[in-house]
PDB file of N, CA and C in Angstrom:
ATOM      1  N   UNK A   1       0.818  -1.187   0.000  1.00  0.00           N
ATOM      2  CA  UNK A   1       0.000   0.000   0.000  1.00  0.00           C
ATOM      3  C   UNK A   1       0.869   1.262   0.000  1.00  0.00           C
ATOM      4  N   UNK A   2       1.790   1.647   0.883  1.00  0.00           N
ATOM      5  CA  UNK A   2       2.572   2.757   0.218  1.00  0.00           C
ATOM      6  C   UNK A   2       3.569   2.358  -0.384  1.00  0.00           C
ATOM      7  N   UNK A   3       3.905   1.510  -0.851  1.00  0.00           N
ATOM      8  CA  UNK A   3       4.525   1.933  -2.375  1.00  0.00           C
ATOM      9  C   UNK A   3       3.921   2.634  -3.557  1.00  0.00           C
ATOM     10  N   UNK A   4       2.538   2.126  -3.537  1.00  0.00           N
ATOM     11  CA  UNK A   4       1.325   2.990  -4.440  1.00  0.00           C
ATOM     12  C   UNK A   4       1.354   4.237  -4.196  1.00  0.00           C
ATOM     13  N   UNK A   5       1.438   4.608  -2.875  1.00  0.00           N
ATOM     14  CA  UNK A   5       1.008   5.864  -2.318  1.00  0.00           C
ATOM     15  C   UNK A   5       2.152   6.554  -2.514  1.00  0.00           C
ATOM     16  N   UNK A   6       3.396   6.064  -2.525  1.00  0.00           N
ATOM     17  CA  UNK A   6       4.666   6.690  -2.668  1.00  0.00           C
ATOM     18  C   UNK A   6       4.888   6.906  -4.067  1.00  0.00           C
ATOM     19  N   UNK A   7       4.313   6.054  -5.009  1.00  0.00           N
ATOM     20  CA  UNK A   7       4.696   6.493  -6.480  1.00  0.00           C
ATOM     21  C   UNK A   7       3.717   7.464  -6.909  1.00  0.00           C
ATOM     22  N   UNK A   8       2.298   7.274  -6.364  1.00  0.00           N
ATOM     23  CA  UNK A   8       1.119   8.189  -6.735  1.00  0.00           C
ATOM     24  C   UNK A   8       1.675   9.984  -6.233  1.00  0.00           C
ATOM     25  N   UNK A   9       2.413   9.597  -5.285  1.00  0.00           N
ATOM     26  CA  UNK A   9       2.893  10.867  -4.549  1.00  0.00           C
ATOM     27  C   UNK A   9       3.582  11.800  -5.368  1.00  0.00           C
ATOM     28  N   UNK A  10       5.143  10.744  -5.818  1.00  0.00           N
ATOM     29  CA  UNK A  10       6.148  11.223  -6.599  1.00  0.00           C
ATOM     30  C   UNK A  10       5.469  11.225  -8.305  1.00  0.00           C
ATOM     31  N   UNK A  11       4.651  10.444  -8.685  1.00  0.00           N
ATOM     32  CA  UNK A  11       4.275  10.966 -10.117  1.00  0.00           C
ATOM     33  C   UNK A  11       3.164  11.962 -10.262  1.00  0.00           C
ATOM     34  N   UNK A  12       2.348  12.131  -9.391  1.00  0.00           N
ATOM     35  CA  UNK A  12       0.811  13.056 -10.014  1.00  0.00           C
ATOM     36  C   UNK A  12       0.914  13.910  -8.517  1.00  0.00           C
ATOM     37  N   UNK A  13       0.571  12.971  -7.539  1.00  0.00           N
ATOM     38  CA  UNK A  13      -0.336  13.984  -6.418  1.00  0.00           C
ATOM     39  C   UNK A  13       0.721  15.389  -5.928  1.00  0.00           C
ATOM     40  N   UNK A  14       2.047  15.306  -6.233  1.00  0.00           N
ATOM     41  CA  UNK A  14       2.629  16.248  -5.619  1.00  0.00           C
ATOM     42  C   UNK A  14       2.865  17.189  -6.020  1.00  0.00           C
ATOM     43  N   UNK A  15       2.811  17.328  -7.787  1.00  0.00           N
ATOM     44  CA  UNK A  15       3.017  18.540  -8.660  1.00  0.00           C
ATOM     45  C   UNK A  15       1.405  18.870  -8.576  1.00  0.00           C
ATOM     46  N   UNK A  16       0.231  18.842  -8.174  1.00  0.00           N
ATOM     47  CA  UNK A  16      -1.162  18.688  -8.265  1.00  0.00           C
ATOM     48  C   UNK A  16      -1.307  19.681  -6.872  1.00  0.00           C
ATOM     49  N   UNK A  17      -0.679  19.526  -5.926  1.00  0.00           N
ATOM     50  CA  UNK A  17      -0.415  20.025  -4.649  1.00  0.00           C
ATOM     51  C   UNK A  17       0.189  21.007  -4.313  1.00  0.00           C
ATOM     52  N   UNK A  18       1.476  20.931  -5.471  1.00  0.00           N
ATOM     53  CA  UNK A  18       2.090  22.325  -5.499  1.00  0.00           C
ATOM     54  C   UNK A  18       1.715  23.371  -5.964  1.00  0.00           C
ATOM     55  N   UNK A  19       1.416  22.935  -7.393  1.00  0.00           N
ATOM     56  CA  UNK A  19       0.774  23.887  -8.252  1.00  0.00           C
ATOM     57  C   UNK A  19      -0.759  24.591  -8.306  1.00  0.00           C
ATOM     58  N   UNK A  20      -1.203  23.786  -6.704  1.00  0.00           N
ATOM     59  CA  UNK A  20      -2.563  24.205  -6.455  1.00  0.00           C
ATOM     60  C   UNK A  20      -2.420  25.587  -5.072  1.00  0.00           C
ATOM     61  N   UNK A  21      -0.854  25.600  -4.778  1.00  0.00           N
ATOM     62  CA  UNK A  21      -0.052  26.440  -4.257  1.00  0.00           C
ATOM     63  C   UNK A  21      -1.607  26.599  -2.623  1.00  0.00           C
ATOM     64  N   UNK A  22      -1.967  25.356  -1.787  1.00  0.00           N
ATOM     65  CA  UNK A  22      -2.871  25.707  -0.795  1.00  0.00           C
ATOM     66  C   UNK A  22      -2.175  26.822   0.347  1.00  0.00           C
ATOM     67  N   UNK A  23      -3.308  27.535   0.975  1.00  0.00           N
ATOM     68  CA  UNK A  23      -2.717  28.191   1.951  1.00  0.00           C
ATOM     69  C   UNK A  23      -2.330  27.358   3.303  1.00  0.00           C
ATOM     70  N   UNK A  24      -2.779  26.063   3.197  1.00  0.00           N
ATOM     71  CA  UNK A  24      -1.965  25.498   4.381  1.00  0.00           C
ATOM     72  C   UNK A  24      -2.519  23.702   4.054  1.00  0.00           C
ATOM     73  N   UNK A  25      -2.228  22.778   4.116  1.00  0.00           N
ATOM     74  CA  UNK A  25      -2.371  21.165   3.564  1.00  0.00           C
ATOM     75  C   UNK A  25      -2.560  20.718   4.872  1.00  0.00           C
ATOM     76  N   UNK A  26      -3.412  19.758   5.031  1.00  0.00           N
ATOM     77  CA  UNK A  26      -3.423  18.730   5.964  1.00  0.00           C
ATOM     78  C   UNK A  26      -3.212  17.535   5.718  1.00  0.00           C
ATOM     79  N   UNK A  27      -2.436  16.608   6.122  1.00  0.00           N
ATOM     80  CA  UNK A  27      -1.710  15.343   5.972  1.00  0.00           C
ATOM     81  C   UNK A  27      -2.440  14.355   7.278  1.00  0.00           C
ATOM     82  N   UNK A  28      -2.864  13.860   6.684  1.00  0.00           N
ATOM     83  CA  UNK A  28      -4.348  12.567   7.271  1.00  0.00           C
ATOM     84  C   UNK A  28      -3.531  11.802   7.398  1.00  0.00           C
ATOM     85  N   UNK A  29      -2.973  11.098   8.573  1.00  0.00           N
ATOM     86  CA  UNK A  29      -2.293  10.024   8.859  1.00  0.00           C
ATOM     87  C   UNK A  29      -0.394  10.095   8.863  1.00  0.00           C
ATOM     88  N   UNK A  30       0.077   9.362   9.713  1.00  0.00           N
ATOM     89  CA  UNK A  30       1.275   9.613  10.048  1.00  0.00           C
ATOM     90  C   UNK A  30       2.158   8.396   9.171  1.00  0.00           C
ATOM     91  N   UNK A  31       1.337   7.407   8.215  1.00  0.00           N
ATOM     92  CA  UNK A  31       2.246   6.993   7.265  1.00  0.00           C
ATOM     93  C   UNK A  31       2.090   7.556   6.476  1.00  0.00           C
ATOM     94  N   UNK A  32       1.004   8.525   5.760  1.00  0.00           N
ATOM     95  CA  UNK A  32       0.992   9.456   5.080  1.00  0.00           C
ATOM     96  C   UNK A  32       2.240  10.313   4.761  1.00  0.00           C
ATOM     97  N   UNK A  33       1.854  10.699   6.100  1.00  0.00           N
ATOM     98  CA  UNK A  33       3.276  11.963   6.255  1.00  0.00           C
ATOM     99  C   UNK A  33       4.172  11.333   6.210  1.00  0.00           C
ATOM    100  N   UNK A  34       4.509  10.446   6.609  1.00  0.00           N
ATOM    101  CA  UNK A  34       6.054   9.508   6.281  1.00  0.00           C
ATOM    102  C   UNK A  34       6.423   9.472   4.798  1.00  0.00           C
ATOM    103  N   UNK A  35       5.725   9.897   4.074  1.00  0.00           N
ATOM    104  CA  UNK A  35       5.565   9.618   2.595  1.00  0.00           C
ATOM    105  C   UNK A  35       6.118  11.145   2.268  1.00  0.00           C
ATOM    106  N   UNK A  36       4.866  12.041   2.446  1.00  0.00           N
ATOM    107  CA  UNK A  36       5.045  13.081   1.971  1.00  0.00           C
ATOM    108  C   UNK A  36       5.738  14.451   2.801  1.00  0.00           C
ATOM    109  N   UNK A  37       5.430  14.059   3.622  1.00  0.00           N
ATOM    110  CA  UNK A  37       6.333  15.382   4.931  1.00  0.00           C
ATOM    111  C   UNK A  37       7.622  16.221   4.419  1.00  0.00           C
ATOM    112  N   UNK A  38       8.938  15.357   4.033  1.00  0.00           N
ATOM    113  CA  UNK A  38       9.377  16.205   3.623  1.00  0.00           C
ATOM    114  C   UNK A  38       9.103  17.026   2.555  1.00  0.00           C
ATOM    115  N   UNK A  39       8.199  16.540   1.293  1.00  0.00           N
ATOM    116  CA  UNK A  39       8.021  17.619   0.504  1.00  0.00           C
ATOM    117  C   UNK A  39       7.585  19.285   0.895  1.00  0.00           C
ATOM    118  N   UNK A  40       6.555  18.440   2.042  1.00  0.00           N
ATOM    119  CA  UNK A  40       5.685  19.308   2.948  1.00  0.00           C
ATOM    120  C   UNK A  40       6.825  20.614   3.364  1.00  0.00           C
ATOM    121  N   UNK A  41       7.351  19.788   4.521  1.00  0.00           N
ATOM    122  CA  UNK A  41       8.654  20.646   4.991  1.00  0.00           C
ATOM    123  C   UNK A  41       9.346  22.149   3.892  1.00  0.00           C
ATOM    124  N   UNK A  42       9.417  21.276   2.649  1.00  0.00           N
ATOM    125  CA  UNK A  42      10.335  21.749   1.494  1.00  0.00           C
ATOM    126  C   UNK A  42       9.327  23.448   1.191  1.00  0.00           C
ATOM    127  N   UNK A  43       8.586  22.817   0.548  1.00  0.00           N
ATOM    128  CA  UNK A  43       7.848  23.632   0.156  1.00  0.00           C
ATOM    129  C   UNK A  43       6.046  24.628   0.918  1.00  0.00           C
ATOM    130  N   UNK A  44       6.168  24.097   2.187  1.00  0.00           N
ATOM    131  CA  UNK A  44       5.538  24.723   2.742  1.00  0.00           C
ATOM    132  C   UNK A  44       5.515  24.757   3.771  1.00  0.00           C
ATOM    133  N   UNK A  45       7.003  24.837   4.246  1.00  0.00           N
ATOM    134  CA  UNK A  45       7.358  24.951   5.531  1.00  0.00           C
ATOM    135  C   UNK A  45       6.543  25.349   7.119  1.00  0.00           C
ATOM    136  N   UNK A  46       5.881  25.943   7.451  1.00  0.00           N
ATOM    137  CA  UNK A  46       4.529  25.741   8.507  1.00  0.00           C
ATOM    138  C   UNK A  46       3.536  26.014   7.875  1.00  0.00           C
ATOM    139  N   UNK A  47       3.761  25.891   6.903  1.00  0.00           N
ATOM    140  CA  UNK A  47       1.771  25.325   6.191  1.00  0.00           C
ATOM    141  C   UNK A  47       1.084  24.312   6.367  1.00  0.00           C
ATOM    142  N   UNK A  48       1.639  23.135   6.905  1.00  0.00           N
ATOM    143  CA  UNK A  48       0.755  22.168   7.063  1.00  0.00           C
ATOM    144  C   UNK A  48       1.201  21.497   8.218  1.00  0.00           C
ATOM    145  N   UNK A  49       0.212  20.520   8.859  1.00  0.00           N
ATOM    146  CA  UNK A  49       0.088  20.132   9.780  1.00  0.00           C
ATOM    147  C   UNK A  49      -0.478  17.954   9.631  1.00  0.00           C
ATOM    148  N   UNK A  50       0.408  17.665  10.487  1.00  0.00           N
ATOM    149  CA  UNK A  50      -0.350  16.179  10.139  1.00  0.00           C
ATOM    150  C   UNK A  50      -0.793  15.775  11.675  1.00  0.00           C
ATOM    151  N   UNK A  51      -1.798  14.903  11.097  1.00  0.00           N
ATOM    152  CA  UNK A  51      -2.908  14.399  11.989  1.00  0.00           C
ATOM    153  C   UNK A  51      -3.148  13.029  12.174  1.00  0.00           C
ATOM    154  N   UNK A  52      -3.614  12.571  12.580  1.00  0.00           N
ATOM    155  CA  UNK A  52      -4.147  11.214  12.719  1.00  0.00           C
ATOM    156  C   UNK A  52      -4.774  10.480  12.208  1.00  0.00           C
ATOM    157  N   UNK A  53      -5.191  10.017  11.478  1.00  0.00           N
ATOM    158  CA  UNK A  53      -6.333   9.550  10.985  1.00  0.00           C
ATOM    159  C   UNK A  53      -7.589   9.289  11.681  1.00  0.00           C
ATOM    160  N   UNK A  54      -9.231   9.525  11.404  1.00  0.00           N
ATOM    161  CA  UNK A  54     -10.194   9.727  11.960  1.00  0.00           C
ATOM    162  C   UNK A  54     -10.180   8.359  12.753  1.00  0.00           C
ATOM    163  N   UNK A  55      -9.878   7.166  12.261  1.00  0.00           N
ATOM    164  CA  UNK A  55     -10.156   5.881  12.720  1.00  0.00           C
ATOM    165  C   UNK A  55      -8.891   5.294  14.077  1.00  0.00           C
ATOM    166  N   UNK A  56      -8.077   6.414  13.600  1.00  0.00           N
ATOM    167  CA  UNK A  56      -7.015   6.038  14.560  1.00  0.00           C
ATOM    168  C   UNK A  56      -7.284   5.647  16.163  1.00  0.00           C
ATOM    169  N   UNK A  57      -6.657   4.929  16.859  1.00  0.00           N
ATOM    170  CA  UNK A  57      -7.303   4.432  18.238  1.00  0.00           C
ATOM    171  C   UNK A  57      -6.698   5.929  19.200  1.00  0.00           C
ATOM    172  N   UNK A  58      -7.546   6.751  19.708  1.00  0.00           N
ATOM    173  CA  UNK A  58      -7.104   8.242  20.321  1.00  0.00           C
ATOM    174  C   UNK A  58      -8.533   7.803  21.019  1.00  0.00           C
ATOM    175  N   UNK A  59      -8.137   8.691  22.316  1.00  0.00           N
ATOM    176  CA  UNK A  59      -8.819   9.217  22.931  1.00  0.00           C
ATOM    177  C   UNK A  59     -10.590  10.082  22.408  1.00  0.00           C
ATOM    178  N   UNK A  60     -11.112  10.218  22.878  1.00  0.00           N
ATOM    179  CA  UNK A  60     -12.312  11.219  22.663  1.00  0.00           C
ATOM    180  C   UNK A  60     -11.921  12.518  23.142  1.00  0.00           C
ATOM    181  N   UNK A  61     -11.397  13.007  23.674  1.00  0.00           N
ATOM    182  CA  UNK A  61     -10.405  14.320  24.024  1.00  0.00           C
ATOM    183  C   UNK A  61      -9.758  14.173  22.854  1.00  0.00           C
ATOM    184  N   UNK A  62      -8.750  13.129  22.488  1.00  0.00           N
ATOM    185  CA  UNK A  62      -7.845  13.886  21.636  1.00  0.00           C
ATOM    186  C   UNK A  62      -8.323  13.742  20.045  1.00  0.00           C
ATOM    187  N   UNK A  63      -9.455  13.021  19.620  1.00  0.00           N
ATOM    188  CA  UNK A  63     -10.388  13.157  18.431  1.00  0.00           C
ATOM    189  C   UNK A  63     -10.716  14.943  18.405  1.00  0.00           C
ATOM    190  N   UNK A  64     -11.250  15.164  19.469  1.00  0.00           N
ATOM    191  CA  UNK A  64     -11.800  16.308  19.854  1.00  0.00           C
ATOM    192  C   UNK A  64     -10.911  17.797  19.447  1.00  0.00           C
ATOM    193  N   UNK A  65     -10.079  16.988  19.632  1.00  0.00           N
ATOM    194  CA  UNK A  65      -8.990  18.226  19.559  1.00  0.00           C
ATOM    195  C   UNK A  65      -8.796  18.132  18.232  1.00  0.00           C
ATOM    196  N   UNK A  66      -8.093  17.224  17.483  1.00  0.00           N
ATOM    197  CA  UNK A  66      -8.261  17.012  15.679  1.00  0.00           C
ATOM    198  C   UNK A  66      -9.183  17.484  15.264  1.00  0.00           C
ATOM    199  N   UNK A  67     -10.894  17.074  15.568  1.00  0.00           N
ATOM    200  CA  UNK A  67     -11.437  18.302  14.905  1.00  0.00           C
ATOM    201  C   UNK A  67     -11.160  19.768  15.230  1.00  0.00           C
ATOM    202  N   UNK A  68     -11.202  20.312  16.090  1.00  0.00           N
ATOM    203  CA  UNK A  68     -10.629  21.758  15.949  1.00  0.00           C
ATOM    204  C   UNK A  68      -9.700  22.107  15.556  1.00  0.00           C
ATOM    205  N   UNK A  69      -8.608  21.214  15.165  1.00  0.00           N
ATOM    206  CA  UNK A  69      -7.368  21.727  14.367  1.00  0.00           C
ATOM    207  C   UNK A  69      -7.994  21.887  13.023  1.00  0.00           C
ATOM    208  N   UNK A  70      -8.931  20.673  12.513  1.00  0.00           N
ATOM    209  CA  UNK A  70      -9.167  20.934  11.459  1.00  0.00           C
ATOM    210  C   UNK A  70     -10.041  22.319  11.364  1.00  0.00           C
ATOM    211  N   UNK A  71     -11.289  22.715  11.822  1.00  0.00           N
ATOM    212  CA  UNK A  71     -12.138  23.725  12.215  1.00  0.00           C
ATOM    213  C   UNK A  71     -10.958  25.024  11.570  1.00  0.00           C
ATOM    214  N   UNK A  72     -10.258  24.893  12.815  1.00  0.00           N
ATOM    215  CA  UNK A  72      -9.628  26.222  12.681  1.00  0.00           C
ATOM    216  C   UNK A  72      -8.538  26.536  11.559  1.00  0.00           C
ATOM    217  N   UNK A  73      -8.131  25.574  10.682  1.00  0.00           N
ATOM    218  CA  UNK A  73      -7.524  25.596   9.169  1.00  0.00           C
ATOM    219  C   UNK A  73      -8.272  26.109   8.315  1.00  0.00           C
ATOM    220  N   UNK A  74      -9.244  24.904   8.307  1.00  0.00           N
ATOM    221  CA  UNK A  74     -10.054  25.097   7.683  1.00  0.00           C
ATOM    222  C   UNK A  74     -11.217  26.855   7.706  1.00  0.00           C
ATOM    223  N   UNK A  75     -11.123  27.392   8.586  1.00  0.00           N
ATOM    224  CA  UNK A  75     -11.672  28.588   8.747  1.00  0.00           C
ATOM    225  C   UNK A  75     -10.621  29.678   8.616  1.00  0.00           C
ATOM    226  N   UNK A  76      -9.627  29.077   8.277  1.00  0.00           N
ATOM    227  CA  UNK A  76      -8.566  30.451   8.392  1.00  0.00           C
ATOM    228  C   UNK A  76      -7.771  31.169   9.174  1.00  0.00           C
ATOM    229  N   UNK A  77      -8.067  30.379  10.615  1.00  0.00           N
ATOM    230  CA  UNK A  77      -7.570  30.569  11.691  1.00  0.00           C
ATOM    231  C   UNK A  77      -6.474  30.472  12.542  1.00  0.00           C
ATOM    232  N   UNK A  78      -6.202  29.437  11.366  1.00  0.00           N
ATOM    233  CA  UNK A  78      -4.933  28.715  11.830  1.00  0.00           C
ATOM    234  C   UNK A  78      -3.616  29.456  11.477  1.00  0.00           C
ATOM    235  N   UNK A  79      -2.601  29.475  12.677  1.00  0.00           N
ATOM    236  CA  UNK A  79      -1.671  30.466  12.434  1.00  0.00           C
ATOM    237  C   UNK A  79      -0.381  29.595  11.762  1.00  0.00           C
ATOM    238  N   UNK A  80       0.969  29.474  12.590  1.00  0.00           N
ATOM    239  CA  UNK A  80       1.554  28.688  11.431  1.00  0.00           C
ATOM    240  C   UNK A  80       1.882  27.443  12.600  1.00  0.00           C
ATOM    241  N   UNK A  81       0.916  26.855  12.872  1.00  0.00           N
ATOM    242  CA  UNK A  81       1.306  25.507  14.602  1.00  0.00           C
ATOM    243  C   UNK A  81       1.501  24.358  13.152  1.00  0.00           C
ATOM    244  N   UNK A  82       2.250  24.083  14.115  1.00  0.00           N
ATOM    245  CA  UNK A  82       2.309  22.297  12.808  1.00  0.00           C
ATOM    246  C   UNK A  82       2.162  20.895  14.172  1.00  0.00           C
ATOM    247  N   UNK A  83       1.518  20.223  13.844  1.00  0.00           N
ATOM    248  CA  UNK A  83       1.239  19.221  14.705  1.00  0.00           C
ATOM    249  C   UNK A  83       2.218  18.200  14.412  1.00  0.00           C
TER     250      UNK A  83
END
């Protein structure tokens, strides 16, 4: 599964990402980000933030808190915190 995700990364999704130039990316999952982070790093240095995945085994506090990270990105709110 990430090898897919790693070639899908390096052939389409990352020039798709760049060139969509977001004001800040969220990275769903921490093999995710294992994948893509440094690009992240590279090119949008505290623009984005990675998270957990919704299904991930967390707390109800700390679900709780993921949605408001998202909330507050997503609304514009978000300053430059990287999780």
């Amino acid at each position: 599964m990430f090898d897919a995700l790693q070639e899908s990364w390096r052939s389409d999704t990352r020039e798709v990402v760049l060139s969509a130039n977001p004001e800040h990316v969220i990275s769903i999952g921490k093999g995710v980000a294992g994948i893509v982070e440094p690009d992240l790093k590279k090119h949008f240095h505290s623009r984005y933030t990675v998270l957990a995945q919704p299904n991930a085994f967390l707390s109800s506090a700390e679900h709780f808190e993921n949605y408001k990270t998202y909330s507050r990105i997503c609304l514009g709110q978000e300053g430059s915190k990287h999780a």
